[in-house]
C-alpha atoms as a PDB file:
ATOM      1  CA  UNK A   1     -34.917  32.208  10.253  1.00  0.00           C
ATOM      2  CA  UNK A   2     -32.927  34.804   8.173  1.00  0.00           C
ATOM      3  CA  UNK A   3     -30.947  33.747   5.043  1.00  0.00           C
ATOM      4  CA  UNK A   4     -28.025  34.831   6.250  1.00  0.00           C
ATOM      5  CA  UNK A   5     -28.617  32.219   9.315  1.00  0.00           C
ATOM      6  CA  UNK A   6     -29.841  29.601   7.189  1.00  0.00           C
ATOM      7  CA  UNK A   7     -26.238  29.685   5.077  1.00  0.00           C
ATOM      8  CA  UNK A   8     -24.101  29.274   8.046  1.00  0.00           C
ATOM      9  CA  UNK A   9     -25.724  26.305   9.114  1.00  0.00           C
ATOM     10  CA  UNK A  10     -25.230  24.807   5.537  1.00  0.00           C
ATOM     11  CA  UNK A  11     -21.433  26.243   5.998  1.00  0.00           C
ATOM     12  CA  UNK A  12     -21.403  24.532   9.563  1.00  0.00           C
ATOM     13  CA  UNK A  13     -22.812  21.065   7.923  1.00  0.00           C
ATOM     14  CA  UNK A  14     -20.289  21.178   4.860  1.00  0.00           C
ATOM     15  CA  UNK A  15     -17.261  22.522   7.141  1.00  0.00           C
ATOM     16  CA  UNK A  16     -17.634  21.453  10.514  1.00  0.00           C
ATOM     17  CA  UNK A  17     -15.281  22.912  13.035  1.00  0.00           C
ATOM     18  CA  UNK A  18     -13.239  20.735  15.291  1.00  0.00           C
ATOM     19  CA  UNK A  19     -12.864  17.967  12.635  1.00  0.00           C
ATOM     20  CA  UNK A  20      -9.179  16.562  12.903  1.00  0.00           C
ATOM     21  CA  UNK A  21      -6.173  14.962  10.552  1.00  0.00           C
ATOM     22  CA  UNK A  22      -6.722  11.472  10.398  1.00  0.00           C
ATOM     23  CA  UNK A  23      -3.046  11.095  10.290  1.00  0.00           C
ATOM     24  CA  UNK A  24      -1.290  13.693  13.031  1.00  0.00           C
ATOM     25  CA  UNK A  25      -4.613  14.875  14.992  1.00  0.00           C
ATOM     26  CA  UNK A  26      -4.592  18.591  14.677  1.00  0.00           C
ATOM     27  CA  UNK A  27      -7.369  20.383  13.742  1.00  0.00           C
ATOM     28  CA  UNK A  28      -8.520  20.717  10.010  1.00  0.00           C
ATOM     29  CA  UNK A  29      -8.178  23.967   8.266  1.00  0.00           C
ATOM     30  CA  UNK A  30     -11.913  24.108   5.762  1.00  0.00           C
ATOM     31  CA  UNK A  31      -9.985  23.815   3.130  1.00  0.00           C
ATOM     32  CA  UNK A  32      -7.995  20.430   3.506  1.00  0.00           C
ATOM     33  CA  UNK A  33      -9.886  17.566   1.455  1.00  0.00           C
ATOM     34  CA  UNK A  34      -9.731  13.981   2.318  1.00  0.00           C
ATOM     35  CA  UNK A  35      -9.488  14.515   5.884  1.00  0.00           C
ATOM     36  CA  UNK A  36      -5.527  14.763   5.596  1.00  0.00           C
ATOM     37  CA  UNK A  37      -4.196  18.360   6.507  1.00  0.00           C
ATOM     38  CA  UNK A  38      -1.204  19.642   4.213  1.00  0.00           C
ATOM     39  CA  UNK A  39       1.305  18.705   6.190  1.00  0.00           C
ATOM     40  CA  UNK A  40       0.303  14.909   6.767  1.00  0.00           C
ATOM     41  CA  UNK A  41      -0.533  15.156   2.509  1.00  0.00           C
ATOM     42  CA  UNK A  42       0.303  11.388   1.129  1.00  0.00           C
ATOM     43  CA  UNK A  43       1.531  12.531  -2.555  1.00  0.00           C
ATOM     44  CA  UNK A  44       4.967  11.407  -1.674  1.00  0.00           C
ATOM     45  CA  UNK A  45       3.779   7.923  -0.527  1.00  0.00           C
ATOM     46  CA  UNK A  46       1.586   7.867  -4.461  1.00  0.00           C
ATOM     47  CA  UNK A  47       1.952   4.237  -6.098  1.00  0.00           C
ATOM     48  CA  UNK A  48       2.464   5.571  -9.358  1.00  0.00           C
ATOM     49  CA  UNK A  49       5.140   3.341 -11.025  1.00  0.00           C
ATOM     50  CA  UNK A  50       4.595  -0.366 -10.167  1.00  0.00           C
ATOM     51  CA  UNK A  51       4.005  -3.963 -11.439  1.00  0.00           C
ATOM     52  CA  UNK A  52       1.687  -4.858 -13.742  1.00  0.00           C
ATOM     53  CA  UNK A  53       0.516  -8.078 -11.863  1.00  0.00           C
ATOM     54  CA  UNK A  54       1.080  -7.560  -8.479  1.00  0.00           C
ATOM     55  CA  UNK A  55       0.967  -3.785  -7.837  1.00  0.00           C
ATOM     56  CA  UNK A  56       3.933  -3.213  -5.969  1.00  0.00           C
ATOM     57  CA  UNK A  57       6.137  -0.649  -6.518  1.00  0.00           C
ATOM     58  CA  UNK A  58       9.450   0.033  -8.578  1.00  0.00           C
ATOM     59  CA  UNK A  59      10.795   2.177  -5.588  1.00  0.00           C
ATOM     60  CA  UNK A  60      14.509   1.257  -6.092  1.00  0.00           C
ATOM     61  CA  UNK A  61      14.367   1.651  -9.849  1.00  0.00           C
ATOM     62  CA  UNK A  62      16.724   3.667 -10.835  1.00  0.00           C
ATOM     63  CA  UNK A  63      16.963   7.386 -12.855  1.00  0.00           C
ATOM     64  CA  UNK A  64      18.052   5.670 -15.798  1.00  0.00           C
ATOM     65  CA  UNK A  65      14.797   3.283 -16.063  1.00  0.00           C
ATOM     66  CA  UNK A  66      12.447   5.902 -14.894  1.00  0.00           C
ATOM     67  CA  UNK A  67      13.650   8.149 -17.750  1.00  0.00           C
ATOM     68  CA  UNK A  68      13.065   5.334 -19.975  1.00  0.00           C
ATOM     69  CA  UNK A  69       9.329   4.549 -18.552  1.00  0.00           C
ATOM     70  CA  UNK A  70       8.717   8.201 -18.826  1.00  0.00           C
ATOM     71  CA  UNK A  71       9.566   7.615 -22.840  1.00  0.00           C
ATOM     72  CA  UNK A  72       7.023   5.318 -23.099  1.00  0.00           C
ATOM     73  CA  UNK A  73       4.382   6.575 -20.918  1.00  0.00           C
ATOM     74  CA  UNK A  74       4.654   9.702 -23.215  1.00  0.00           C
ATOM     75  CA  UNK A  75       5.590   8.520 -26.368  1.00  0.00           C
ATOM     76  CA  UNK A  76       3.082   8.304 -29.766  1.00  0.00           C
ATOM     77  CA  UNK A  77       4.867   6.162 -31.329  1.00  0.00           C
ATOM     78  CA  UNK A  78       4.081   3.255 -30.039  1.00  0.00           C
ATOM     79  CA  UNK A  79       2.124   0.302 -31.954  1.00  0.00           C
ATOM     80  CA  UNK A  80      -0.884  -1.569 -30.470  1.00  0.00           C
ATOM     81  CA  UNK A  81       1.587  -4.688 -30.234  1.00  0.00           C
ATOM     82  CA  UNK A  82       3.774  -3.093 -27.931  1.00  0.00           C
ATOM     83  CA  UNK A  83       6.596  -2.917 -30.442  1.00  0.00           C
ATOM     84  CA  UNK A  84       9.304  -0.825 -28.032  1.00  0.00           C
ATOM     85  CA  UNK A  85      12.404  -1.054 -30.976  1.00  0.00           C
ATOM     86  CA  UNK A  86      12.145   2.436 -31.928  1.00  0.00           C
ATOM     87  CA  UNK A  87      12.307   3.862 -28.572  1.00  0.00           C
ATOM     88  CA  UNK A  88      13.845   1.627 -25.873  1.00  0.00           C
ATOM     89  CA  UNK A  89      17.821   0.140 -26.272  1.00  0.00           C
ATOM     90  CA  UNK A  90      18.029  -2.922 -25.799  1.00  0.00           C
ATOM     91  CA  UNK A  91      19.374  -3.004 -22.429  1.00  0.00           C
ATOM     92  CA  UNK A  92      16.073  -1.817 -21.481  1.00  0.00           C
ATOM     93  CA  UNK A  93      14.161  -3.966 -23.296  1.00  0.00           C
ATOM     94  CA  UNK A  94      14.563  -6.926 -21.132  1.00  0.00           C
ATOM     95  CA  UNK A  95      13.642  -5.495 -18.124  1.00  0.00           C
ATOM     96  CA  UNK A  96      10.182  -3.806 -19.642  1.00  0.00           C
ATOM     97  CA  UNK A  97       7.327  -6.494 -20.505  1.00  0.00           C
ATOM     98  CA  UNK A  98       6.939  -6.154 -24.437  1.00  0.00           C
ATOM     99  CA  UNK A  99       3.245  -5.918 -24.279  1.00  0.00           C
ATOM    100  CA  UNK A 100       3.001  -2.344 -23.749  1.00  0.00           C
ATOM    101  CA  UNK A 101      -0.558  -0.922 -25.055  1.00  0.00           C
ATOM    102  CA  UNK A 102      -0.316   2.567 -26.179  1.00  0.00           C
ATOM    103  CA  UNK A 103      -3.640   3.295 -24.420  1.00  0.00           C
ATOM    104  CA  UNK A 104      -2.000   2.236 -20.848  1.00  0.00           C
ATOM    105  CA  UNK A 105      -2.038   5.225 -18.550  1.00  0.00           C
ATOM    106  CA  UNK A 106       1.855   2.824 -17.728  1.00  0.00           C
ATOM    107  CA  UNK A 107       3.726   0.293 -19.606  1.00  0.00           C
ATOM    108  CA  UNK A 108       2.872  -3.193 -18.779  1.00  0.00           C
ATOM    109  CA  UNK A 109       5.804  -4.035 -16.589  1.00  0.00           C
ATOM    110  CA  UNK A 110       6.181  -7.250 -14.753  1.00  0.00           C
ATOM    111  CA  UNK A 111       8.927  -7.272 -11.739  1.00  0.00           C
ATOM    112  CA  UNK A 112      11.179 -10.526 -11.443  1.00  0.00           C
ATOM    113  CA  UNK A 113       8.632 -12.213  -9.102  1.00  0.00           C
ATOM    114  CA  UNK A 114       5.932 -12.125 -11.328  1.00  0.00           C
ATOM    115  CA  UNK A 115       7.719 -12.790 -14.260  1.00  0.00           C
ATOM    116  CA  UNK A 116       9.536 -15.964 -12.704  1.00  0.00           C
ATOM    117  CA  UNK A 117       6.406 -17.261 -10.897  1.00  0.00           C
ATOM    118  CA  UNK A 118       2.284 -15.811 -12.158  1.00  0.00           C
ATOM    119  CA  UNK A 119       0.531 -15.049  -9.363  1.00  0.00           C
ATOM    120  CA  UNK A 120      -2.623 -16.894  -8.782  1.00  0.00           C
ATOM    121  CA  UNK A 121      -5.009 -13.331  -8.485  1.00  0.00           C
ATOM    122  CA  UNK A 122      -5.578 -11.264 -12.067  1.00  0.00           C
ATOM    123  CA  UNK A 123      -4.126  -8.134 -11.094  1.00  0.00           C
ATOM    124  CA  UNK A 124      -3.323  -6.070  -7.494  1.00  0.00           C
ATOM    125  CA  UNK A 125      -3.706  -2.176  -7.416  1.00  0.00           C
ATOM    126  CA  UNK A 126      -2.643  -0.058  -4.541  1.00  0.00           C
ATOM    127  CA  UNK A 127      -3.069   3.613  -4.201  1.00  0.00           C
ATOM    128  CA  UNK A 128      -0.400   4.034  -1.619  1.00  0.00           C
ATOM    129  CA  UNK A 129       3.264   2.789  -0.806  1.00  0.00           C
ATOM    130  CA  UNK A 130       3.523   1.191   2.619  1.00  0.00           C
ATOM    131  CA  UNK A 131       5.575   3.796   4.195  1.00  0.00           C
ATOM    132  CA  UNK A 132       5.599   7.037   6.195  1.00  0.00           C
ATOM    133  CA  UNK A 133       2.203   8.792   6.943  1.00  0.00           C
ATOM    134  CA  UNK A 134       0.632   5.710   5.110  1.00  0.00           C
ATOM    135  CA  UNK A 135       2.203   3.437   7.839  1.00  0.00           C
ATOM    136  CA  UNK A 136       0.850   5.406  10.707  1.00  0.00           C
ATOM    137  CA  UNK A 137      -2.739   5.117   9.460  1.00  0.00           C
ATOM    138  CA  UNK A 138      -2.535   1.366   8.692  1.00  0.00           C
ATOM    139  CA  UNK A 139      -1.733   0.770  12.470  1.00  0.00           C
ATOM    140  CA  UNK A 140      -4.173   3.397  13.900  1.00  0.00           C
ATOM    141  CA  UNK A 141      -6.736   1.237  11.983  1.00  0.00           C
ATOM    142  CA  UNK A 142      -4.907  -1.746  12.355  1.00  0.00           C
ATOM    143  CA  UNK A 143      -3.895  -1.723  16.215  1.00  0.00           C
ATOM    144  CA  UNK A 144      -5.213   1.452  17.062  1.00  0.00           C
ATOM    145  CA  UNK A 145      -9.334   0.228  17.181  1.00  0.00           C
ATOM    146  CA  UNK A 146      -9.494   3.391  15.136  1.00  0.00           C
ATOM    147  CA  UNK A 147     -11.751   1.823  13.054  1.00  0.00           C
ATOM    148  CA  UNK A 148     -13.742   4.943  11.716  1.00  0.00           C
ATOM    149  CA  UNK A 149     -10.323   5.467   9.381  1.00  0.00           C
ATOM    150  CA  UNK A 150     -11.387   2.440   7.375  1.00  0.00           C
ATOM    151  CA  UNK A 151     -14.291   4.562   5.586  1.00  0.00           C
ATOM    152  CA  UNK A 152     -11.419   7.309   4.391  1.00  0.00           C
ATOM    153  CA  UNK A 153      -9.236   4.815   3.766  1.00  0.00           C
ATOM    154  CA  UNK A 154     -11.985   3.102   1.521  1.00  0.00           C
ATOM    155  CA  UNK A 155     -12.390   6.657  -0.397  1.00  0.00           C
ATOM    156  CA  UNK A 156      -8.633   6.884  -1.689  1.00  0.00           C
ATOM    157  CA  UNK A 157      -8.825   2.565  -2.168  1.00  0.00           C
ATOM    158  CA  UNK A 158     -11.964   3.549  -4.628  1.00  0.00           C
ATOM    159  CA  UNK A 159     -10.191   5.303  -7.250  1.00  0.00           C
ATOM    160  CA  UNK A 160      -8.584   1.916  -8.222  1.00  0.00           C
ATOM    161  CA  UNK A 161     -11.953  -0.256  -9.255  1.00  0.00           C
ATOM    162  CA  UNK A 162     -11.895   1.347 -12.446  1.00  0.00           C
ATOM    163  CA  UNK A 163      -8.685  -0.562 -13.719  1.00  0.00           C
ATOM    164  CA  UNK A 164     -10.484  -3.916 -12.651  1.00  0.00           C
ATOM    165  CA  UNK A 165     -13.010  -4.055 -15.380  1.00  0.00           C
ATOM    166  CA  UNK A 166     -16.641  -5.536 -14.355  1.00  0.00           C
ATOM    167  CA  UNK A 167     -16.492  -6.786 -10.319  1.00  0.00           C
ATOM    168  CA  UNK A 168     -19.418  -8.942  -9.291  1.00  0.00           C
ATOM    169  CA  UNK A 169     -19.126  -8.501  -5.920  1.00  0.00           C
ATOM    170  CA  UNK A 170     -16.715  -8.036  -2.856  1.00  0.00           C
ATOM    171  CA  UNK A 171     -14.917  -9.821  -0.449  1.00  0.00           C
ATOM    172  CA  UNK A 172     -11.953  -9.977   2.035  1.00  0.00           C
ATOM    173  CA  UNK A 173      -8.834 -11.485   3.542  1.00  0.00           C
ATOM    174  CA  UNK A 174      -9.808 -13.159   6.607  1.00  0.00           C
ATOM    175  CA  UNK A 175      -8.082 -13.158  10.117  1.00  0.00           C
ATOM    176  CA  UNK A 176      -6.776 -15.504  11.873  1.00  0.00           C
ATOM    177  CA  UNK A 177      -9.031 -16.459  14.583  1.00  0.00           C
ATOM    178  CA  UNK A 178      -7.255 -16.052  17.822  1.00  0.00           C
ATOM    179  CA  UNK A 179      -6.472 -12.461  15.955  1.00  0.00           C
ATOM    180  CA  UNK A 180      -9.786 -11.606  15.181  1.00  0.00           C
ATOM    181  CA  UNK A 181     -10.921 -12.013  19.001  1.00  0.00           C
ATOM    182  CA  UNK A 182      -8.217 -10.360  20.416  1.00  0.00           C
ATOM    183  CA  UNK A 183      -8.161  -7.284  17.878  1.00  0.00           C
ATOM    184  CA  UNK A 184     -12.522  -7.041  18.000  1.00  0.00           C
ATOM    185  CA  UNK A 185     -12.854  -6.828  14.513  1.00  0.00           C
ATOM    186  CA  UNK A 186     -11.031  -7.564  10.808  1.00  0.00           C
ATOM    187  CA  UNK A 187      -9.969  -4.027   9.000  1.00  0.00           C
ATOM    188  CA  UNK A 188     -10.036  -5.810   5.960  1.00  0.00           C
ATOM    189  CA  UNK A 189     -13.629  -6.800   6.235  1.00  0.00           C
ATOM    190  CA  UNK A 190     -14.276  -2.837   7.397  1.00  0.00           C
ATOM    191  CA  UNK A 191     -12.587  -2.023   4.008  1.00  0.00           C
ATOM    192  CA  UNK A 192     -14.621  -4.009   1.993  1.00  0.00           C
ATOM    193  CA  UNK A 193     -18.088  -3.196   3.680  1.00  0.00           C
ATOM    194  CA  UNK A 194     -16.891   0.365   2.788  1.00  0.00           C
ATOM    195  CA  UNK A 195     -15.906  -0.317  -0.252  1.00  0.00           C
ATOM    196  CA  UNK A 196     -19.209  -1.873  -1.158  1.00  0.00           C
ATOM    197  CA  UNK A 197     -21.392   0.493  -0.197  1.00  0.00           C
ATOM    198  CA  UNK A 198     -19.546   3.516  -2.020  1.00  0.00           C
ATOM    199  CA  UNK A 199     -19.808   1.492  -4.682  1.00  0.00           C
ATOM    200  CA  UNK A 200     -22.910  -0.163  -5.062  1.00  0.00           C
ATOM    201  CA  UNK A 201     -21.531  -3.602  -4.879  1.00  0.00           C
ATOM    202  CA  UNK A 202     -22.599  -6.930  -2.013  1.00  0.00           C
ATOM    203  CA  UNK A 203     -19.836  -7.297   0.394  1.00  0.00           C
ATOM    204  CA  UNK A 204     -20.017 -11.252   1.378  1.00  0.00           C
ATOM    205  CA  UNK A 205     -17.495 -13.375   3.543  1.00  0.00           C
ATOM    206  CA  UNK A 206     -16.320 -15.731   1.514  1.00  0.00           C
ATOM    207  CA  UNK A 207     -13.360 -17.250   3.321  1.00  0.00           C
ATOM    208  CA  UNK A 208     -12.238 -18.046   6.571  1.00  0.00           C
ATOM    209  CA  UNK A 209      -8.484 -18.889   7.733  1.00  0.00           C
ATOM    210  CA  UNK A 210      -7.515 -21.572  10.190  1.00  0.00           C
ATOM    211  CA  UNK A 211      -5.274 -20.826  13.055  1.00  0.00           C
ATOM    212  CA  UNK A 212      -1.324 -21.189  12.542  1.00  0.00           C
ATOM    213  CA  UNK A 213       0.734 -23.547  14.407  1.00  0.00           C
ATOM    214  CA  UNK A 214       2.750 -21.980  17.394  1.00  0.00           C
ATOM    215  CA  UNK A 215       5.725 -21.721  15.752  1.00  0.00           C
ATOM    216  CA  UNK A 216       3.998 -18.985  13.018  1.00  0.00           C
ATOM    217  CA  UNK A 217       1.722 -17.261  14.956  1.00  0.00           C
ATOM    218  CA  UNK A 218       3.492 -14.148  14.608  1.00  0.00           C
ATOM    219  CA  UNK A 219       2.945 -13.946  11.076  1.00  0.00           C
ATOM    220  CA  UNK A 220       4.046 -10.556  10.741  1.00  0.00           C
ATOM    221  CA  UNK A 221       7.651 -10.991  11.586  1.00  0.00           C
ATOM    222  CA  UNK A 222       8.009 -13.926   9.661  1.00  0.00           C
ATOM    223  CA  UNK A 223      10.212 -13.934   6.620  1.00  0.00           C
ATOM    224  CA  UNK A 224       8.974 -14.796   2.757  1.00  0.00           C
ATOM    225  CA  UNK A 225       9.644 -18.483   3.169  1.00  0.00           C
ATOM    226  CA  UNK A 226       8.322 -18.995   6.405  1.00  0.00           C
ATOM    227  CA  UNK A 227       4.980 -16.801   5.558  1.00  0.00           C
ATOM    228  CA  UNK A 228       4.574 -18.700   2.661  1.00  0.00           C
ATOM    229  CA  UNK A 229       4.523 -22.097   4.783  1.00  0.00           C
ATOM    230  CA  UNK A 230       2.180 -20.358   7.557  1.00  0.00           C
ATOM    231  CA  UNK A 231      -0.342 -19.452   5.219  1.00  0.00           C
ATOM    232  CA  UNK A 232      -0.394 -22.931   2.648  1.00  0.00           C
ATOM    233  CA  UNK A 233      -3.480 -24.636   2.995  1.00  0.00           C
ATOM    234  CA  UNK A 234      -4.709 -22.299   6.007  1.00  0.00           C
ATOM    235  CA  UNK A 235      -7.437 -20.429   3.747  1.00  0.00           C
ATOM    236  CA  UNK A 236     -10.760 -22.132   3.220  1.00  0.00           C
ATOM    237  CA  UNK A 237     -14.348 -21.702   1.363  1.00  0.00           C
ATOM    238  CA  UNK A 238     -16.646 -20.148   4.179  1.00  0.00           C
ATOM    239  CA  UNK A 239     -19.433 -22.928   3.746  1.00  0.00           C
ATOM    240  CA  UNK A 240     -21.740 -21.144   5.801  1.00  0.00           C
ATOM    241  CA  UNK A 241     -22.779 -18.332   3.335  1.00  0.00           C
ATOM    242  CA  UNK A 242     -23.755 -21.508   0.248  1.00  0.00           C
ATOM    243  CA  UNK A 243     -20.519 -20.283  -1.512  1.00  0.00           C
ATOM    244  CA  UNK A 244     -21.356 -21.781  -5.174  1.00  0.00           C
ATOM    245  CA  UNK A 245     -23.895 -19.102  -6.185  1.00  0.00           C
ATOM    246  CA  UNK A 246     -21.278 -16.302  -5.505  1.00  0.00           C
ATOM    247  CA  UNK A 247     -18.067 -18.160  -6.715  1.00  0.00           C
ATOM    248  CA  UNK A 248     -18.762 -19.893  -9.737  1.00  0.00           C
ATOM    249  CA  UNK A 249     -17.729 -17.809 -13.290  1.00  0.00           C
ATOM    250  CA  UNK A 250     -17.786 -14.495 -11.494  1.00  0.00           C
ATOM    251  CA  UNK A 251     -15.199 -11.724 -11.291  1.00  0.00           C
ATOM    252  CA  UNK A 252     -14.286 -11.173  -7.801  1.00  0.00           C
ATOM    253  CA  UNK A 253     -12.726  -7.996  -5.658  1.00  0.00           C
ATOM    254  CA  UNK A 254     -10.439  -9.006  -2.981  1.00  0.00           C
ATOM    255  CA  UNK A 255      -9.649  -6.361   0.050  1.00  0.00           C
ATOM    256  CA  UNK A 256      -6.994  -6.142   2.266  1.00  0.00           C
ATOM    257  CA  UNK A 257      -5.326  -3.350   4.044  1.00  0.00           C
ATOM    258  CA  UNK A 258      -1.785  -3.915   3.160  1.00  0.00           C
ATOM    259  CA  UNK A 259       0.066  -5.909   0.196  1.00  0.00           C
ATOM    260  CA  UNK A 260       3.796  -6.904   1.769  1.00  0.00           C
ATOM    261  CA  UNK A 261       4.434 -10.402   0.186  1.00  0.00           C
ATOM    262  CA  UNK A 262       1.523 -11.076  -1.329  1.00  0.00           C
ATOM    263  CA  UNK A 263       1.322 -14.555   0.073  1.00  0.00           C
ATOM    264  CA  UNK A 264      -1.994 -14.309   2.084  1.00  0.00           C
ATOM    265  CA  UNK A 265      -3.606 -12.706  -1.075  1.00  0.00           C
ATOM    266  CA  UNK A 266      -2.371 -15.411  -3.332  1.00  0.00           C
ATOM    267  CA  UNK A 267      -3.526 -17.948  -1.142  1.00  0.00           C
ATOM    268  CA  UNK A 268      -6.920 -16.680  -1.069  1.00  0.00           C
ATOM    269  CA  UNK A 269      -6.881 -15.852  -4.595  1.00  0.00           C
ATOM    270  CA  UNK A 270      -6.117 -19.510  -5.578  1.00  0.00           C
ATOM    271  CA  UNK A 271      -8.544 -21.127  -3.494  1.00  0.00           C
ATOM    272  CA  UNK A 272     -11.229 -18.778  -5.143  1.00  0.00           C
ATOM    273  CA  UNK A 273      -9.963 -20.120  -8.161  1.00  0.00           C
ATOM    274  CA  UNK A 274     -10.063 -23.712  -7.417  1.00  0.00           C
ATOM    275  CA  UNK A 275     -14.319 -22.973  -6.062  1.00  0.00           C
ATOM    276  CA  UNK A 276     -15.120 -21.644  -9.801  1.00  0.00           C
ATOM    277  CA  UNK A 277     -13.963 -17.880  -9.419  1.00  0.00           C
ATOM    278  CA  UNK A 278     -13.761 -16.688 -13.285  1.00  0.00           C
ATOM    279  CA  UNK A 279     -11.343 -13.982 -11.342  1.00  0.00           C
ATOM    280  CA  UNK A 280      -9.702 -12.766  -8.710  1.00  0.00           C
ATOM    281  CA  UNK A 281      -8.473  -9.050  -8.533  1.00  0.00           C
ATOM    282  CA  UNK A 282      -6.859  -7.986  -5.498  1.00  0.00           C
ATOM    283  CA  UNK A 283      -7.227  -4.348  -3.695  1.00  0.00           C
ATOM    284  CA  UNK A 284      -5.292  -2.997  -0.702  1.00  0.00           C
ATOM    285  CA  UNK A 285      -4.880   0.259   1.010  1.00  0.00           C
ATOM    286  CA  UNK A 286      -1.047   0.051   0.834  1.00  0.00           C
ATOM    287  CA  UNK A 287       1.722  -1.977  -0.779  1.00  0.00           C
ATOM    288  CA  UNK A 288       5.368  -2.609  -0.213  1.00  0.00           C
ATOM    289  CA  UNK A 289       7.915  -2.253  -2.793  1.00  0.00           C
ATOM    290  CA  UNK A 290       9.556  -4.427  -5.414  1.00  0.00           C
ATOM    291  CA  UNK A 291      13.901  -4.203  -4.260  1.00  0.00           C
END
């Protein structure tokens, strides 16, 4: 075989023809990365200014405040205490947390849910903003028993381990069951599996959810109030997988596909916490926004 014969197959292997956007289904040009051709590209729906605790994002803040994060994000001059006087007027001071570290990539802000009421997970991180393109891939995986998106879904989730600190291992939200059997599988658990393997880290199922009462089975129209009550007490210790050599004093990675309320997370989160969890960080494809 010729050199010039042995190259193209490498090019063939590295740039397969016929290879299609995960998002819109047209063919990929070589050149687009991720999968994602430029016109389906998911900058727009970026996470990039969001809360502290929960992860979801300051879409509605206004021009005014995102000049004033921009100050800090670039400024020098701040102190290791987070001292934002020199800087910041006071009418933004007490909407911005006052423990901004001057080694934060973004100013430790806290949005009036997590300020009034702590969260029972560490910390939430989201690469993407549930909306547009992102939406459409969350319900091709989702609904769509598309579930080869969950491994390029995993990629762009990856990038966000980093701001977790040391994970022991990884596990997921659970279905409901009647969901589970109707949908043939749980895209959170396809996440995590992902997830673990890129990574290096075990991928165990940890918890298992009961099924709602009739009146909340359609969790996802539900409002705040009435998801919270659904999901209370619902979320359980899998005792089948001897859960007290994975829980107790170890630092664990939740996965989910999408972060709305937060609710199911929490739950999960807390009962973690109650079986000896030393932590509980939460990871999700998408989040929604903080209005």
């Amino acid at each position: 075989m010729s050199e010039k014969n042995i190259i193209k197959i490498f090019h063939q292997m590295a740039f397969p023809v016929e290879i299609k956007c995960i998002v819109c289904d047209c063919e990929l040009d070589k050149d687009c990365p991720n999968s994602i051709c430029g016109s389906c590209d998911l900058t727009s729906e970026t996470n990039q200014t969001f809360c502290h605790l929960c992860g979801r994002a300051f879409e509605n803040t206004n021009d005014k405040t995102l000049d004033c994060l921009k100050k800090l994000k670039d400024s020098q001059t701040l102190d290791t205490s987070g001292n934002q006087a020199d800087i910041l007027n006071a009418e933004f001071s007490a909407f911005l947390n006052s423990s901004v570290q001057s080694n934060n990539s973004q100013p430790n802000i806290l949005c009036s849910k997590c300020k009034k009421q702590r969260p029972h997970f560490d910390k939430a991180r989201s690469p993407f903003i549930y909306k547009n393109n992102v939406i459409s891939l969350v319900y091709k995986l989702k609904y769509g028993n598309a579930r080869f998106l969950a491994k390029y879904l995993a990629f762009f989730m990856q990038n966000q381990i980093a701001q977790f600190g040391q994970i022991d291992f990884i596990t997921f939200v659970p279905l409901f069951k009647h969901k589970q059997k109707l949908r043939g599988y749980n895209q959170a658990h396809l996440l995590a599996k992902h997830i673990g393997e890129n990574s290096n880290l075990k991928c165990i199922n940890l918890l298992k959810k009961a099924n709602p009462i009739a009146k909340y089975k359609n969790t996802a129209k539900l409002s705040r109030q009435d998801r919270i009550k659904s999901i209370q007490n619902s979320i359980s210790i899998n005792h089948e997988k001897n859960p007290g050599k994975y829980i107790q004093n170890k630092n664990i990675l939740l996965v989910d596909d999408v972060l709305t309320s937060a609710t199911t997370a929490n739950e999960c989160a807390k009962v973690l916490k109650q079986n000896g969890a030393k932590s509980v960080f939460v990871l999700s494809f998408a989040t929604s926004t903080n209005k």
